[in-house]
Protein backbone atom coordinates (compact mmCIF):
# COMPACT_ATOMS: atom_id res chain seq x y z
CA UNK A 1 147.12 -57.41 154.50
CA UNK A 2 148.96 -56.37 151.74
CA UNK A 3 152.66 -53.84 151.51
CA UNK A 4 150.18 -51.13 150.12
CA UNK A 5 147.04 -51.48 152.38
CA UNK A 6 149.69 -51.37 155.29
CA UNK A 7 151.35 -48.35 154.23
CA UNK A 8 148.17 -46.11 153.50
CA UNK A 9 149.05 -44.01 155.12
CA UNK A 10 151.57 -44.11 157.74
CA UNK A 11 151.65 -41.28 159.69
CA UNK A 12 150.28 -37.49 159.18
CA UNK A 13 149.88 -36.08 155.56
CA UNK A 14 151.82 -32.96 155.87
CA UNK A 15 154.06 -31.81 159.34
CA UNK A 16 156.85 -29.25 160.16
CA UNK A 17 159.79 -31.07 161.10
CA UNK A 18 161.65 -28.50 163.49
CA UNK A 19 166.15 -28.89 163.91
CA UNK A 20 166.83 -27.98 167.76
CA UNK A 21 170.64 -27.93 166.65
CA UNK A 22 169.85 -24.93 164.07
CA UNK A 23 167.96 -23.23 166.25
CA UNK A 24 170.59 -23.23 168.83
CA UNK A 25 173.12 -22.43 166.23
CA UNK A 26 171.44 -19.90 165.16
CA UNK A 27 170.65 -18.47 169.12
CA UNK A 28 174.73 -18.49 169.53
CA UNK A 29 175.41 -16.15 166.18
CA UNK A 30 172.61 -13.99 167.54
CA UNK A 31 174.14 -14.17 171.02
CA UNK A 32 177.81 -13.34 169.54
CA UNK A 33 176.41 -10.40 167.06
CA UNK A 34 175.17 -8.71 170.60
CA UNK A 35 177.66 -9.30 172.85
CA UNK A 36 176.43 -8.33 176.61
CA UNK A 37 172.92 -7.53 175.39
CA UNK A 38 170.07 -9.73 177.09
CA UNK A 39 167.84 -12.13 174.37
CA UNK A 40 164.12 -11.82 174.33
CA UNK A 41 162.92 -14.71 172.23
CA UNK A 42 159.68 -13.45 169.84
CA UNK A 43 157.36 -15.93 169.49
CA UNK A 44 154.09 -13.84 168.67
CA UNK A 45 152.12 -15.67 165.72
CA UNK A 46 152.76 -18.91 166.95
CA UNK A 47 156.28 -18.18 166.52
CA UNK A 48 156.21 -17.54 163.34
CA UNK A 49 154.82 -20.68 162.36
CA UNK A 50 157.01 -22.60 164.10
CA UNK A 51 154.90 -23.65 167.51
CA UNK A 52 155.77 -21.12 170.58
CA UNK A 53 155.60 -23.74 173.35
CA UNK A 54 157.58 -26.46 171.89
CA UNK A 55 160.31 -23.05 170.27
CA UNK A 56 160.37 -22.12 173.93
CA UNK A 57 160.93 -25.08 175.84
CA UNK A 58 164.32 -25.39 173.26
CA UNK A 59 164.84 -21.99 174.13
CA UNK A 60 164.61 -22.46 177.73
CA UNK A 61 166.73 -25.52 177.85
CA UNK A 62 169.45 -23.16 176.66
CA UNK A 63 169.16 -20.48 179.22
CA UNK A 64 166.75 -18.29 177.42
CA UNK A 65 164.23 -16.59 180.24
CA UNK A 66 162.85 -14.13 178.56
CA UNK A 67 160.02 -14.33 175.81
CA UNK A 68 158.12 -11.81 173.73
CA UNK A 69 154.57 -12.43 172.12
CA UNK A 70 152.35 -9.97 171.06
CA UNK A 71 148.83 -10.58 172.50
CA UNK A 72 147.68 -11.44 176.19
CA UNK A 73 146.48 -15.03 175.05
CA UNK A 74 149.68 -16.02 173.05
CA UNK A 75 151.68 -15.03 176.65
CA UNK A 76 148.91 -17.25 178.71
CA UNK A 77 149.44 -19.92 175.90
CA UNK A 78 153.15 -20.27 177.27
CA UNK A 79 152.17 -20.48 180.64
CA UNK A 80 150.29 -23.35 180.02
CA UNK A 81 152.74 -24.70 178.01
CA UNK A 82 154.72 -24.89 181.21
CA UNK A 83 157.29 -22.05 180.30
CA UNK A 84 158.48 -19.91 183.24
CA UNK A 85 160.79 -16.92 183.22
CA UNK A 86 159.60 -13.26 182.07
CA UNK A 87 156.34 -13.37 179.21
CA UNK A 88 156.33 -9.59 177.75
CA UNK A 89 153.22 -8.69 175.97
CA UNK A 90 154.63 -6.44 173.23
CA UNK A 91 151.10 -4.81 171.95
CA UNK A 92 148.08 -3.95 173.54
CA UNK A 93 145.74 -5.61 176.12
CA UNK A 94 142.16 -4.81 176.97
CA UNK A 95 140.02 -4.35 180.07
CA UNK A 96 138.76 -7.96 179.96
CA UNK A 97 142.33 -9.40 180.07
CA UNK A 98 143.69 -7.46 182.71
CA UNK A 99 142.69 -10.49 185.05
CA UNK A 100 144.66 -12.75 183.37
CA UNK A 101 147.67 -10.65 183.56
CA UNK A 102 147.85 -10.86 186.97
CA UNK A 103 146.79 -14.79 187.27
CA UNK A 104 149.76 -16.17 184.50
CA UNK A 105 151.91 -13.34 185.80
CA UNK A 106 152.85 -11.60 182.60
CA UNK A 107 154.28 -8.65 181.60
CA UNK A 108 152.29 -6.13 179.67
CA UNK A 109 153.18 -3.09 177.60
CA UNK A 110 151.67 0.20 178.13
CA UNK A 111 151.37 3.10 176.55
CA UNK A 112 148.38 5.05 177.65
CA UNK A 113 147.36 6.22 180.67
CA UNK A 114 143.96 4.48 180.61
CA UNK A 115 145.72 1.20 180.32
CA UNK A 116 148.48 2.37 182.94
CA UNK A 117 145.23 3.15 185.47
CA UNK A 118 143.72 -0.56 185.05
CA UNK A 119 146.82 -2.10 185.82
CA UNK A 120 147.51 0.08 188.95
CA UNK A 121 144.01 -0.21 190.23
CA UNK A 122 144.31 -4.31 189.74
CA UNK A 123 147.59 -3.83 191.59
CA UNK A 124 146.66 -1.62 194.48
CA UNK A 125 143.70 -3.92 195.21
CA UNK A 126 145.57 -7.02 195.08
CA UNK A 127 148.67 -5.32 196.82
CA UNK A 128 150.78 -6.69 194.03
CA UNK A 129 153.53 -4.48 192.27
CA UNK A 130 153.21 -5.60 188.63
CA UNK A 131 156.43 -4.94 186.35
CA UNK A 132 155.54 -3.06 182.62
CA UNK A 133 157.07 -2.24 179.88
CA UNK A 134 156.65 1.25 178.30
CA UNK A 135 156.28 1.37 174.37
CA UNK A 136 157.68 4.28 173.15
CA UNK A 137 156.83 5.61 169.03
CA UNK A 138 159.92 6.79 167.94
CA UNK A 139 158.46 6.97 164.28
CA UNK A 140 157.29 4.29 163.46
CA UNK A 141 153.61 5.59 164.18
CA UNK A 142 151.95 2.78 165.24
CA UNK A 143 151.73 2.01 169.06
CA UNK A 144 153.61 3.70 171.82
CA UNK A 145 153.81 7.16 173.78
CA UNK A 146 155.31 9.42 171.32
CA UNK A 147 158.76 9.78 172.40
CA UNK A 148 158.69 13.71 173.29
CA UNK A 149 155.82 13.07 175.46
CA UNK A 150 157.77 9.71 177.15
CA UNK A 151 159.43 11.55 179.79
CA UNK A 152 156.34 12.69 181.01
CA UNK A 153 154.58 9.52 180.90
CA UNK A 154 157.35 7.88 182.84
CA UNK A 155 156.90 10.11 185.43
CA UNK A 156 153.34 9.53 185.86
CA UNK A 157 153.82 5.63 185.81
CA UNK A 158 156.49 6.38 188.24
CA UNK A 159 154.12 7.97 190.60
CA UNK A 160 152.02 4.99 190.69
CA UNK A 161 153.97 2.43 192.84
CA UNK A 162 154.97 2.38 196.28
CA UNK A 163 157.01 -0.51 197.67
CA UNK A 164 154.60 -2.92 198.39
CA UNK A 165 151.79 -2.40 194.79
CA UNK A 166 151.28 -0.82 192.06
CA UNK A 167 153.72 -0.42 188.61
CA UNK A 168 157.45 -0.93 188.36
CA UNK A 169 158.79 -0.06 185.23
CA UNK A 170 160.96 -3.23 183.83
CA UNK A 171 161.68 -1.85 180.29
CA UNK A 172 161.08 0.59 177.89
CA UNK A 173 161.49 -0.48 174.26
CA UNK A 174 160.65 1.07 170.32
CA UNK A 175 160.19 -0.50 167.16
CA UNK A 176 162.48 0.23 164.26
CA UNK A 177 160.44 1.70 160.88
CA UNK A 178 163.32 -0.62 158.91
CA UNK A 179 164.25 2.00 157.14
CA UNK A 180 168.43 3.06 156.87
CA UNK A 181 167.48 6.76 156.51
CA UNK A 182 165.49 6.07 159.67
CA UNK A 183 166.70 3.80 162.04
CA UNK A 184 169.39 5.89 163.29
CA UNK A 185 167.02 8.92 163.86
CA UNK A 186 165.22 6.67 165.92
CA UNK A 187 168.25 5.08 168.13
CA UNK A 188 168.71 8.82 168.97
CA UNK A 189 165.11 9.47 170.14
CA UNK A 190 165.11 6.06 172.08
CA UNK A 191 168.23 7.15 174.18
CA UNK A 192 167.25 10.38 174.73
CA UNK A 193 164.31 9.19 176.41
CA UNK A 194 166.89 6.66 178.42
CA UNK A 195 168.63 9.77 179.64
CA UNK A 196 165.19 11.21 180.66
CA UNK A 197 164.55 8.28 182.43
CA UNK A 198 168.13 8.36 184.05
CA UNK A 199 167.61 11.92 185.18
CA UNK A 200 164.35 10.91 186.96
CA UNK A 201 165.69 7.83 188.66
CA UNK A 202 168.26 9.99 189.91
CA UNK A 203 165.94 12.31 191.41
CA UNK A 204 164.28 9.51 192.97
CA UNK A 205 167.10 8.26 194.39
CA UNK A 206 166.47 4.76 192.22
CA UNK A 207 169.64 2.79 191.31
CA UNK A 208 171.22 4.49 188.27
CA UNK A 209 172.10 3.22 184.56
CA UNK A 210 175.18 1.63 185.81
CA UNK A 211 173.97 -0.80 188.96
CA UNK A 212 171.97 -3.82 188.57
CA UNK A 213 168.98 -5.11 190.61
CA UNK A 214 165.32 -5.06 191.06
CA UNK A 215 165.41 -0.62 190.00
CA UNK A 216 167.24 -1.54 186.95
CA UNK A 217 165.16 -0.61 183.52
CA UNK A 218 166.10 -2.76 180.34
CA UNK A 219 165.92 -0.90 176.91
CA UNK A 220 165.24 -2.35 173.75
CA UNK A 221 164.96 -1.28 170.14
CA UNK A 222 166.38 -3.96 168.08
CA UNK A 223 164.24 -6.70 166.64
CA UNK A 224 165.72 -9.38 163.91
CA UNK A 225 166.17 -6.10 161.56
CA UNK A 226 168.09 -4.07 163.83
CA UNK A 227 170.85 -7.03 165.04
CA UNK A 228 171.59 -7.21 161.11
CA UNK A 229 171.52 -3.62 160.14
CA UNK A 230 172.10 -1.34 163.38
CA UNK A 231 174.69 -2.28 166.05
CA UNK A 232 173.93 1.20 168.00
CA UNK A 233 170.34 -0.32 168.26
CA UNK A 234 171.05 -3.23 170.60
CA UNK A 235 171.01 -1.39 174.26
CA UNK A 236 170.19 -3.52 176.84
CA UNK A 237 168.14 -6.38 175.51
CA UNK A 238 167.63 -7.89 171.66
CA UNK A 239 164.55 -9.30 170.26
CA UNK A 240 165.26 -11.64 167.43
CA UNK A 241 162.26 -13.36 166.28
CA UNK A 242 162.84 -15.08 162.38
CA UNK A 243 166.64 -15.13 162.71
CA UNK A 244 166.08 -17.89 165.32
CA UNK A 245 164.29 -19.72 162.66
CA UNK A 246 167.46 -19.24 160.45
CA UNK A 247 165.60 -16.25 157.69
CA UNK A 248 166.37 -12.99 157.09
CA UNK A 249 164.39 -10.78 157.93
CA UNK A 250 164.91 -7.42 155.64
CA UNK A 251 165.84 -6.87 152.36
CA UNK A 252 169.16 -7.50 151.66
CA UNK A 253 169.76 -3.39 150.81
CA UNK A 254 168.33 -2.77 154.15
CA UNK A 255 170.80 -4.90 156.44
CA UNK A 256 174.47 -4.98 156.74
CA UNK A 257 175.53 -8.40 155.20
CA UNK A 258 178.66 -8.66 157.24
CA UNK A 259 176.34 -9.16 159.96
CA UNK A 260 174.04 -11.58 158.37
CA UNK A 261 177.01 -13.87 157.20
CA UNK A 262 178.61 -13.88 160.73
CA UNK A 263 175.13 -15.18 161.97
CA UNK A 264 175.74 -18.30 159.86
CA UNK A 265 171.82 -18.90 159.97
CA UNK A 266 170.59 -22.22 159.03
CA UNK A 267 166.65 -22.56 158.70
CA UNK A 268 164.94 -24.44 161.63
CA UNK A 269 162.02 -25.40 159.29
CA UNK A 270 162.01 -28.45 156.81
CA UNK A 271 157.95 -28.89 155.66
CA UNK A 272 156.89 -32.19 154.35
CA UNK A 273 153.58 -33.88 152.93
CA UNK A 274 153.08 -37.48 151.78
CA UNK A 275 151.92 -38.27 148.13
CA UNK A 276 148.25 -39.81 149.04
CA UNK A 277 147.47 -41.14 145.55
CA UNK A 278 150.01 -41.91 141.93
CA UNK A 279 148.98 -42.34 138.89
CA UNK A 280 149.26 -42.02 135.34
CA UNK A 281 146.86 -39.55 133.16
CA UNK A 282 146.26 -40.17 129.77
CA UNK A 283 146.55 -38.57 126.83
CA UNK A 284 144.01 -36.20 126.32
CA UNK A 285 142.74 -36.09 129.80
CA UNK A 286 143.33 -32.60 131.72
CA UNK A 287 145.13 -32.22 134.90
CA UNK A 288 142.93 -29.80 137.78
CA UNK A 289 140.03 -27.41 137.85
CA UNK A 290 138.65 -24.73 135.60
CA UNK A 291 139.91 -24.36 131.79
CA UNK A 292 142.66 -26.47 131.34
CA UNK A 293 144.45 -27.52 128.29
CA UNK A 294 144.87 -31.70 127.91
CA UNK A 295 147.85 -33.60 128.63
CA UNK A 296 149.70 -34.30 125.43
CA UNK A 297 151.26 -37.61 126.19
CA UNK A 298 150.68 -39.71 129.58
CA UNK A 299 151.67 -38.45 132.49
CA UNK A 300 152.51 -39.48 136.00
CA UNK A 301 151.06 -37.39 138.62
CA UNK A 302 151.01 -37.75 142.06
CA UNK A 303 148.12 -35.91 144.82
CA UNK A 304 149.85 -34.86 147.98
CA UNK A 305 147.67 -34.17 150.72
CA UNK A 306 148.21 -30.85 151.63
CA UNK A 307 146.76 -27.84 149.66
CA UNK A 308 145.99 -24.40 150.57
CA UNK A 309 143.54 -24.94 153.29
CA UNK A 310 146.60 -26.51 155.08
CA UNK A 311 148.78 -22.96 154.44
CA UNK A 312 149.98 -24.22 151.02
CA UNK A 313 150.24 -20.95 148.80
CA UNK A 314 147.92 -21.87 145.63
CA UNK A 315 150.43 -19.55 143.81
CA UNK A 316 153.28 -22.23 143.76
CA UNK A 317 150.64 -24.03 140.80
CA UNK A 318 152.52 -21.05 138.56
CA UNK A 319 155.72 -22.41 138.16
CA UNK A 320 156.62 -23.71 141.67
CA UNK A 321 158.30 -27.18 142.76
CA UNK A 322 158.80 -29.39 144.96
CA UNK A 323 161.20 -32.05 146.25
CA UNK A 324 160.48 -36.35 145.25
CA UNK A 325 163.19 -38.31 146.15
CA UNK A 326 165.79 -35.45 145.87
CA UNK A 327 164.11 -34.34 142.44
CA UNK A 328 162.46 -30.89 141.72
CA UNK A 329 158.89 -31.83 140.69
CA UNK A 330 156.45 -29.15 139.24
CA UNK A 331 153.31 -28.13 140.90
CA UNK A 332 150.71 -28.81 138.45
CA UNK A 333 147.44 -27.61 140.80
CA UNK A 334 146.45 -26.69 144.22
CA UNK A 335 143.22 -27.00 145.67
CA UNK A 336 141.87 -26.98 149.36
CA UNK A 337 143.68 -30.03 150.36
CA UNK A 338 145.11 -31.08 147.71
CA UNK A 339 148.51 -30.86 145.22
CA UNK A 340 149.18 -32.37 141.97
CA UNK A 341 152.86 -32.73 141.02
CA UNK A 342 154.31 -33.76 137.80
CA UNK A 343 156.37 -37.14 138.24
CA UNK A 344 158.53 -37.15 135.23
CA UNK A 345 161.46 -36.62 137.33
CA UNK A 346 160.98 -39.02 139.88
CA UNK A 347 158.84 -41.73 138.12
CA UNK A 348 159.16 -44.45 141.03
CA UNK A 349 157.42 -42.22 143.46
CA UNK A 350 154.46 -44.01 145.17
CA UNK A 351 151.70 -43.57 148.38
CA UNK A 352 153.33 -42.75 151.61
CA UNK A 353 156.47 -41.35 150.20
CA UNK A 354 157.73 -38.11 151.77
CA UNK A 355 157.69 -35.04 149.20
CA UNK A 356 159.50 -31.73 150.78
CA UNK A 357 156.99 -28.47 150.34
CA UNK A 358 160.10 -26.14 151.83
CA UNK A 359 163.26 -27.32 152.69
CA UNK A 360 166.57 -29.64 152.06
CA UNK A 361 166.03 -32.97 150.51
CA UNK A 362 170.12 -34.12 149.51
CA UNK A 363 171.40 -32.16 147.24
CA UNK A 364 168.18 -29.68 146.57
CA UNK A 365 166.51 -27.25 148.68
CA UNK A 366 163.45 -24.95 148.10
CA UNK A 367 164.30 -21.65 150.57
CA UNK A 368 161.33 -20.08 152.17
CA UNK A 369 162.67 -16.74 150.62
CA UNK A 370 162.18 -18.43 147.23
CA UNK A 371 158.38 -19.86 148.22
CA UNK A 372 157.87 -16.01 149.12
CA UNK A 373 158.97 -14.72 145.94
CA UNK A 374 157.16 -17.49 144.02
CA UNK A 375 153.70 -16.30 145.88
CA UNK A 376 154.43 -12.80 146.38
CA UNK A 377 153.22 -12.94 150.29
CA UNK A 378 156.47 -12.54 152.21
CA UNK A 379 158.51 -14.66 154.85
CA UNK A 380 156.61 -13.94 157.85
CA UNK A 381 152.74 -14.70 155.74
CA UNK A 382 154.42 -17.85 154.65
CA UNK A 383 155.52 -19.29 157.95
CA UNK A 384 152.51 -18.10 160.07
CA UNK A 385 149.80 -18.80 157.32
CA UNK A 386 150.77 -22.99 158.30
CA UNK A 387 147.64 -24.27 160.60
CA UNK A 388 148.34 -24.11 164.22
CA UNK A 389 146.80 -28.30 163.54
CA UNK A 390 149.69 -29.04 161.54
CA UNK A 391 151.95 -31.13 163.61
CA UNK A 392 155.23 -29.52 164.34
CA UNK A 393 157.91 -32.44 165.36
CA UNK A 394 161.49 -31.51 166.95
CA UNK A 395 164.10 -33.91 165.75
């Protein structure tokens, strides 16, 4: 067997490689940004690309016990995956999952009364009391009990436990619009509905604002945007989602920088693909599909074998690059699992060698936020748009 037929290839053609240290550098600026406020780790859409069981077992193994995801399966996902601690579903759930709730003990948000009276009923016949989370809309205007009809609500959820089933209310939490003229508007609403809430506990004789225990309500209105633009916004418990993956997650005119820089993030993500095939093109000869002008001298290409259908953005064929031994190479073409690169800058380039799609490579480094502007698609579309059978490895 010869060198070449032994290296072809060695190992998988295109992988996440995943930096515990940044992400737990990046969980202690979060951590000192909020001072005394709790961390709920997001990890809805596979954690933003990054893997939620594998981001949460990191997570875990520094203290982190409470997760966020968005849908019933992504929470039972993490339950498999072994992960204990608190699992709050942050959107909706429907009739058919309400069994599963109970069986991978998770959390769910509410927000209507229908949804409040499936839970209860599940509770009351199980003679379970099963902790929720209220979803208020403080503007937004997308999920959640509008917040002048929240104290209400509470009081109906309220009525529905006794001390051995039903509800408990754990937290009540909003979502920030993102915008400056906004966000403060809504930090007002959201703690006017805390006093509400206050002022009912009270007349319940529950534990007030002040005490801790099992009576004690967590609220929550910051997400990645608010820890970087809104101090007032962090209440009781955070939920940073990207800045654990070292991104920012506004537009820079939308958060305070100060905060951003004393994050110090550094990206968890470095995404790699193997050249599967070099070679040289002749003169003449055209380079990928559809109307293409020739090649006007010979050129050394190589075919990496990752292309769209792998989460590859198509759009990085219009001036995009990537990184050969260290070297910004141009993407020539993308196609559904493949990428042609120009090798004029790293000529020795060969099968098997490791190319770097997004990411540091020495001296270079091609920034998500710069693959986003490239494509037009955003952060988040990048990061999640990566196959969930693209392996992600911790190093």
């Amino acid at each position: 067997m010869n060198d070449a037929t032994a290296r072809w290839l060695d190992g998988p053609t295109s992988w996440l490689e995943l930096s515990r240290a940044n992400l737990l550098h990046n969980l202690a600026g979060v951590q000192a940004l909020v001072g005394g406020a709790q961390i709920m780790a997001v990890l809805k859409a596979n954690a933003y690309g990054a893997g939620a069981v594998g981001m949460a077992r990191v997570l875990a193994g520094a203290g982190v016990d409470v997760f966020g995801v968005a849908t019933v399966a992504e929470g039972v996902e993490l339950r498999q995956g072994g992960i204990a601690g608190t699992i709050v579903c942050l959107a909706y759930f429907t009739r058919q999952e309400v069994p599963a709730i109970f069986e991978y003990d998770l959390t769910p948000s509410v927000f209507t009364l229908p949804a409040a009276r499936l839970l209860d009923e599940r509770a009351q016949a199980l003679r379970r009391v099963r902790p929720v989370w209220v979803k208020v809309d403080t503007g937004l205007g997308r999920l959640g009990i509008p917040f002048d009809a929240a104290g209400a609500f509470l009081r109906e959820i309220g009525a529905r436990s006794d001390s051995d089933a039903g509800l408990r209310v754990a937290g009540i939490f909003s979502t920030l619009t993102e915008n400056p003229d906004r966000d403060p508007i809504q930090a007002d609403r959201l703690l006017a509905v805390r006093q509400a809430w206050w002022e009912l506990a009270r007349s319940h004789g529950a534990a007030s604002h002040s005490e801790t225990g099992q009576s004690r309500v967590l609220f929550s209105l910051a997400s990645s945007h608010g820890i970087v633009a809104l101090p007032e916004s962090y209440l009781d418990i955070v939920r940073p989602g990207i800045l654990l993956h070292g991104r920012e997650p506004s537009d820079r005119s939308r958060m305070e920088m100060r905060l951003v820089e004393r994050a110090d993030l550094r990206p968890i993500a470095t995404w790699k693909a193997r050249v599967a095939d070099a070679r040289t093109v002749a003169t003449g000869e055209q380079i990928g599909y559809g109307w293409r002008s020739a090649v006007t001298i010979p050129t050394r290409v190589a075919t990496l074998a990752v292309g769209w259908a792998d989460g590859y953005p198509p759009a990085m064929a219009n001036g995009g690059v990537v990184l050969v031994q260290g070297c910004p190479c141009p993407v020539l073409a993308v196609s559904a699992n493949s990428t042609i690169m120009d090798l004029s800058n790293a000529p020795g380039a060969d099968t098997n060698d490791e190319v770097v799609l997004m990411g540091r490579h020495g001296c270079a480094e091609i920034t998500a936020a710069e693959m986003a502007r490239q494509t037009g698609a955003g952060v988040y579309r990048l990061l999640t748009a990566i196959p969930v059978a693209v392996p992600r490895i911790w190093v």
